[in-house]
N, C-alpha and C. Protein backbone atom coordinates (compact mmCIF):
# COMPACT_ATOMS: atom_id res chain seq x y z
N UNK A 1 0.83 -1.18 0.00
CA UNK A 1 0.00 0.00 0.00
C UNK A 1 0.88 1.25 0.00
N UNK A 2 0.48 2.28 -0.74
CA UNK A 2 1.03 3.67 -0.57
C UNK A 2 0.43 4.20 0.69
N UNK A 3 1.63 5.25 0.53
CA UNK A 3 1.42 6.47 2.19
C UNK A 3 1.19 8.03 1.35
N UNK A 4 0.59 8.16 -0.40
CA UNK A 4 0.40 9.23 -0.81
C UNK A 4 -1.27 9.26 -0.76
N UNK A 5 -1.85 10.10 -0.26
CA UNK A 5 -2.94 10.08 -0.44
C UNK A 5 -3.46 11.57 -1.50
N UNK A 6 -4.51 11.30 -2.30
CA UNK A 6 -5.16 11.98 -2.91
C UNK A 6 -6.39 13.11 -1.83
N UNK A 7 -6.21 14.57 -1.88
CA UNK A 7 -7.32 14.97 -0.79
C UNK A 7 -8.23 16.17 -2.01
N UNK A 8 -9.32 15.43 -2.07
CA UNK A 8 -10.42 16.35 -2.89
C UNK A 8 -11.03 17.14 -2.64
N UNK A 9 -11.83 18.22 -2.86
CA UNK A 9 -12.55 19.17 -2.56
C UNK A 9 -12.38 20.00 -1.18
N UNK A 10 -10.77 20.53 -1.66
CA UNK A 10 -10.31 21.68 -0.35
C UNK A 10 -11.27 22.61 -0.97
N UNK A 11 -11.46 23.65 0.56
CA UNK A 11 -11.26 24.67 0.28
C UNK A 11 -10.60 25.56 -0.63
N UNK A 12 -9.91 26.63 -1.49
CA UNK A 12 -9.57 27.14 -2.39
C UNK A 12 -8.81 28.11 -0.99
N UNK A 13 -9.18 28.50 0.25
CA UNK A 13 -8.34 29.18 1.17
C UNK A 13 -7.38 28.45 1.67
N UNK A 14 -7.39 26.84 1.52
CA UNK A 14 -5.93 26.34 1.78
C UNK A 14 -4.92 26.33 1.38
N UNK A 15 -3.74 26.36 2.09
CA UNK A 15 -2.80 26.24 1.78
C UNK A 15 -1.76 25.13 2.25
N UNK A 16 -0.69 24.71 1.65
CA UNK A 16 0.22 23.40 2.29
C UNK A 16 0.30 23.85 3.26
N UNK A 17 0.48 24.63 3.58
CA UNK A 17 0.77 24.18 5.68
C UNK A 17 -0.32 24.32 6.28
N UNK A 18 -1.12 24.54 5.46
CA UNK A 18 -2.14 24.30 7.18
C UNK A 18 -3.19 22.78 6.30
N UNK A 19 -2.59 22.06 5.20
CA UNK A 19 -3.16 20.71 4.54
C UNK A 19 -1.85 19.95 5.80
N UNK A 20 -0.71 20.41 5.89
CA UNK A 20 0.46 19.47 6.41
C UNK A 20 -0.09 19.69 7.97
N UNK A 21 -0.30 20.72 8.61
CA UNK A 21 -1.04 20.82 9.89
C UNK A 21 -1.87 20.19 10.51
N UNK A 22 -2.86 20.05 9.44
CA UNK A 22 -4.15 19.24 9.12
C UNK A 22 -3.76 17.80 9.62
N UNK A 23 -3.43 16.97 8.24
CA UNK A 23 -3.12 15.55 8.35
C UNK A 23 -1.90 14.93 9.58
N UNK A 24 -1.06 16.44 9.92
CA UNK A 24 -0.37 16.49 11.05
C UNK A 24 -0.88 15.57 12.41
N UNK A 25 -2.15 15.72 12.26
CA UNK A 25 -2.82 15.08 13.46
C UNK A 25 -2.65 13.54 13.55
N UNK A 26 -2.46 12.75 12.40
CA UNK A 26 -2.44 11.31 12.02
C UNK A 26 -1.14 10.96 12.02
N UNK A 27 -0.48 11.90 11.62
CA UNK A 27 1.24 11.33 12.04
C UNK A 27 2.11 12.30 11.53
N UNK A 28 3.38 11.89 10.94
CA UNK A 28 4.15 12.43 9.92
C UNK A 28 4.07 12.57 9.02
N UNK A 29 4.12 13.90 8.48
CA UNK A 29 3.58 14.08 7.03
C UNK A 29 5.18 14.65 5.95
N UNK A 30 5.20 13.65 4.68
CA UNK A 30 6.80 14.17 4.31
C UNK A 30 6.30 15.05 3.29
N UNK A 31 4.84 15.36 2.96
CA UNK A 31 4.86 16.27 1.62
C UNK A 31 3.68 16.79 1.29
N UNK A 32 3.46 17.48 1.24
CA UNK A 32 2.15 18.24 1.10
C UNK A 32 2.23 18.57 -0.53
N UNK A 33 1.57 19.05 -0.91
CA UNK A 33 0.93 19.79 -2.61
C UNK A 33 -0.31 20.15 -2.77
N UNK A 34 -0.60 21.11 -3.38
CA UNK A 34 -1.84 21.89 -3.36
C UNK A 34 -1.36 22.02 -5.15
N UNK A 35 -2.75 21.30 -5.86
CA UNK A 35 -2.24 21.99 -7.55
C UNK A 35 -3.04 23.12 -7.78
N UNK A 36 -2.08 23.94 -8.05
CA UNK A 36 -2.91 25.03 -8.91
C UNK A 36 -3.21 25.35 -10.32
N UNK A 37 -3.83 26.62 -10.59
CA UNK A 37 -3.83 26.52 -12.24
C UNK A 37 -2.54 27.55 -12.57
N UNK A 38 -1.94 26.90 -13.48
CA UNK A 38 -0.57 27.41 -14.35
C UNK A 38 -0.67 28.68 -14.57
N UNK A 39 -1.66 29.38 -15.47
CA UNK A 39 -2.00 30.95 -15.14
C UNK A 39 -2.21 31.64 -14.51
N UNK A 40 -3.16 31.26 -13.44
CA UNK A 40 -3.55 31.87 -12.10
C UNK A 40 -3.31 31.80 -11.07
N UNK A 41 -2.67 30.66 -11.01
CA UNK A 41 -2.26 30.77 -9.48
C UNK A 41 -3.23 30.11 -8.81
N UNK A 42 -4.48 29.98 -8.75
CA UNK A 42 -5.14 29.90 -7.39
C UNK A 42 -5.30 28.40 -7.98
N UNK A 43 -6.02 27.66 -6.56
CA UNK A 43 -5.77 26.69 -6.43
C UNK A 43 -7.13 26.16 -6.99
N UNK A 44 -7.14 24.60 -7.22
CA UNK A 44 -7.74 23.95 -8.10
C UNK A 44 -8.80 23.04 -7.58
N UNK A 45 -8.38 23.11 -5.82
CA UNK A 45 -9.21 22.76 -4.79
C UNK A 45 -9.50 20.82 -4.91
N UNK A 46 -7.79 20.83 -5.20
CA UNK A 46 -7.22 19.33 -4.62
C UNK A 46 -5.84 19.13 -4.12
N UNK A 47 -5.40 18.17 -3.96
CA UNK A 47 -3.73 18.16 -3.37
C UNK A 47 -3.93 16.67 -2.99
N UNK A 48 -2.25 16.81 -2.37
CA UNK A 48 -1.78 15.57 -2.32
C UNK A 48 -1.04 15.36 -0.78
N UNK A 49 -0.92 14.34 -0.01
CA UNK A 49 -0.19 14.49 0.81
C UNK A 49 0.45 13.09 1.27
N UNK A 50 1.46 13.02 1.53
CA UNK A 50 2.39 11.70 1.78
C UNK A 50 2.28 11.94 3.14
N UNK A 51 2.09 10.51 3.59
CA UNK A 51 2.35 10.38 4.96
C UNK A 51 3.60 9.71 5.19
N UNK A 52 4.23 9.48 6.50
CA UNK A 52 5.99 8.26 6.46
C UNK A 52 5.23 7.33 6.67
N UNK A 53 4.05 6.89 7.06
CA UNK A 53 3.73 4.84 6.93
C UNK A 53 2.44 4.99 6.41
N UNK A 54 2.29 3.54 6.07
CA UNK A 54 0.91 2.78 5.51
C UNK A 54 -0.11 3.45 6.67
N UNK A 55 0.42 2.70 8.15
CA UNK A 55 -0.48 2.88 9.20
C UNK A 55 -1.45 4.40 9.16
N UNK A 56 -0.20 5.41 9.45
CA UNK A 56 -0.80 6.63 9.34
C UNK A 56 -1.56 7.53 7.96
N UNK A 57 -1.70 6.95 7.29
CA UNK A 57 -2.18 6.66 5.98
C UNK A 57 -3.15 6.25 5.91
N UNK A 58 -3.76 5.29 6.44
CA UNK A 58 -5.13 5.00 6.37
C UNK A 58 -5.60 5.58 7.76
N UNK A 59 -5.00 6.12 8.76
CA UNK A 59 -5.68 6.67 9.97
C UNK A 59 -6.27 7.84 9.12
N UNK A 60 -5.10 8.78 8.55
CA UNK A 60 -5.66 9.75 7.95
C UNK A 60 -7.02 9.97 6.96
N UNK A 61 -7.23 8.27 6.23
CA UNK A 61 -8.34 8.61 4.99
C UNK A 61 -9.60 8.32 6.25
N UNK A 62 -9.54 7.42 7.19
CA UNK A 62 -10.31 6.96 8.23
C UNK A 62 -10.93 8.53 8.90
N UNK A 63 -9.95 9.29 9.40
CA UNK A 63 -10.68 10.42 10.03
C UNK A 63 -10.67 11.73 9.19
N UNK A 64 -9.80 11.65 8.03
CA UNK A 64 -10.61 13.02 7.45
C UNK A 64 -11.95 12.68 6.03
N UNK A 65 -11.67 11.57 5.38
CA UNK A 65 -12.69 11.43 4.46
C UNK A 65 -14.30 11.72 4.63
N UNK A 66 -14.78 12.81 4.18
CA UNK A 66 -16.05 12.93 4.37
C UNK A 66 -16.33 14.39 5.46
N UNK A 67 -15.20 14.61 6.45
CA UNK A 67 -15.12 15.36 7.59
C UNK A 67 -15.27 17.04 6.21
N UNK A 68 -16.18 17.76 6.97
CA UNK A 68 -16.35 19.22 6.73
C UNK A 68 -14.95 20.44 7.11
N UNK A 69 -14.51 20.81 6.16
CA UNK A 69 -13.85 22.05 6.35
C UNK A 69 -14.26 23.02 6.00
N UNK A 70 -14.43 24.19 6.49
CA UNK A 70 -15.01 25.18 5.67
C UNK A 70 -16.10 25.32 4.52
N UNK A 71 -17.01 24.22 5.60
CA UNK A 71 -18.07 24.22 4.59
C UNK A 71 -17.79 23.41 3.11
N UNK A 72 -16.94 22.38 2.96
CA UNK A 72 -16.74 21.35 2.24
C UNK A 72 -16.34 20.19 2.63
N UNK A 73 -17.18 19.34 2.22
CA UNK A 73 -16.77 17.95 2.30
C UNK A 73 -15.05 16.92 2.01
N UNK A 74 -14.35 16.87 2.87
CA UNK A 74 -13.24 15.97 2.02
C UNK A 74 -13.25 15.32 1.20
N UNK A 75 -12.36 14.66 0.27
CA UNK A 75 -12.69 13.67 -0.44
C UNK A 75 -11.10 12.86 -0.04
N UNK A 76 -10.88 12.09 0.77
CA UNK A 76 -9.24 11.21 1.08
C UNK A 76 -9.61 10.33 0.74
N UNK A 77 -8.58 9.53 -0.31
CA UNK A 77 -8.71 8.34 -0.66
C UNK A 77 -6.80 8.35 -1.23
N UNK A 78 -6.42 6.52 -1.16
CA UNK A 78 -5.26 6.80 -2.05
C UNK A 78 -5.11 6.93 -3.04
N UNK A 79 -3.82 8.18 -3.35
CA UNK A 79 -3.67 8.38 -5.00
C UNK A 79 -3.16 7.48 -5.82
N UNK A 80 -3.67 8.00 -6.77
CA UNK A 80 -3.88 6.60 -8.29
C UNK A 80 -2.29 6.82 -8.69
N UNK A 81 -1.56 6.10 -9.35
CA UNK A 81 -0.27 6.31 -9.72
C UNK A 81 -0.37 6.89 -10.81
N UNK A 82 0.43 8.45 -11.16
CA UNK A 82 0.52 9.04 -12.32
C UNK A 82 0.82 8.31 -14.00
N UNK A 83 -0.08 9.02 -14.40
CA UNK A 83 -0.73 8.09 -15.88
C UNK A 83 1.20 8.56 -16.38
N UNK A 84 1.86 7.67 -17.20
CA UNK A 84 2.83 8.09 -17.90
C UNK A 84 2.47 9.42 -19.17
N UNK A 85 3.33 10.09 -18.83
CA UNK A 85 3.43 11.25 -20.25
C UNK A 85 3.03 10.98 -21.31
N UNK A 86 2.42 11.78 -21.84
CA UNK A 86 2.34 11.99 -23.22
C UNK A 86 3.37 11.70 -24.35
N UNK A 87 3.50 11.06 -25.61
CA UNK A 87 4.75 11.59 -26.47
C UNK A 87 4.33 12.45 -27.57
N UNK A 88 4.46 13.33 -27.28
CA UNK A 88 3.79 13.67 -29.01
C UNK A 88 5.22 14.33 -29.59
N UNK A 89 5.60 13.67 -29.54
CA UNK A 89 6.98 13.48 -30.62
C UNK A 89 7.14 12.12 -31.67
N UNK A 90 6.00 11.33 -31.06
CA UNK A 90 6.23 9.81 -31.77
C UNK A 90 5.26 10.11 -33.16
N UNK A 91 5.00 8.94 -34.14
CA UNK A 91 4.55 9.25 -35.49
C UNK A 91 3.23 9.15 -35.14
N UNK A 92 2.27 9.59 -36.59
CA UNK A 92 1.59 10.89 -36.46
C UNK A 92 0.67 9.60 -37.72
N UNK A 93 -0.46 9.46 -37.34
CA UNK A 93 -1.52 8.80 -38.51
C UNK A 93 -1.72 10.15 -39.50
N UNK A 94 -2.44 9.42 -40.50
CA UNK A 94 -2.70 10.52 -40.98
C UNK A 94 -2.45 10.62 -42.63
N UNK A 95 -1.52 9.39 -43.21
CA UNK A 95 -1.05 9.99 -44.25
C UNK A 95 -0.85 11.26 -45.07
N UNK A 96 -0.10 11.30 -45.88
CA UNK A 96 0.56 12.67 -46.59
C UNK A 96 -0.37 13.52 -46.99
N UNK A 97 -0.18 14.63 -47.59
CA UNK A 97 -0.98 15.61 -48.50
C UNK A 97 -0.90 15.06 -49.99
N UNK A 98 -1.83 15.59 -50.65
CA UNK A 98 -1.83 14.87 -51.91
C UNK A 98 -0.92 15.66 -52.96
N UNK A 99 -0.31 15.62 -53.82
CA UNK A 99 0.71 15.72 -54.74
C UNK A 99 0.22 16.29 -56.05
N UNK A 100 0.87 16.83 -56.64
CA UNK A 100 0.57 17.67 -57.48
C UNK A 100 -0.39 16.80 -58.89
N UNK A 101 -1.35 17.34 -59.61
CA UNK A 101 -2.00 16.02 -60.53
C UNK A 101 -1.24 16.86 -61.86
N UNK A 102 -0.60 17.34 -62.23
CA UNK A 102 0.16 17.95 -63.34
C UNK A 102 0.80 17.25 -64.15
């Protein structure tokens, strides 16, 4: 089992330290993340947070999943392992343009 958990529907007033504060309560926390949007800045009202064990890892989805912050529901569950990259450098369907009929 992983110790990264997926946390859904923050608030948009959080921030990593008070998400690392938060889950603080369940144990050791090695990493917090809050994603935002690339242009704006503000947050996207999800994140991520690693705990150091399995144990405290599921204490955490156990007592915050579902629990109200600021008038939103959590969503803790563990995170899915990142889908591999994109290539869009590799070949391309599509065949050619058509050629001159001259």
């Amino acid at each position: 089992m992983e110790n990264k958990l997926y946390v859904g529907n923050l608030p948009y007033s959080s921030t990593e330290d008070s998400l690392s504060e938060l889950f603080g309560q369940c144990g050791s926390v090695s990493s917090t993340k809050i994603i935002t949007d690339r242009e704006t800045g503000r947050s996207k009202g999800f994140g991520f947070v690693e705990m150091s064990s399995e144990s405290e890892a599921v204490e955490a989805i156990d007592k915050f999943n579902g629990q109200e912050i600021d008038g939103r529901s959590l969503k803790v569950s563990l995170a899915k392992p990142m889908a591999p990259k994109r290539n869009f450098n590799g070949p391309r369907g599509g065949g050619g343009g058509g050629g001159n009929r001259y």
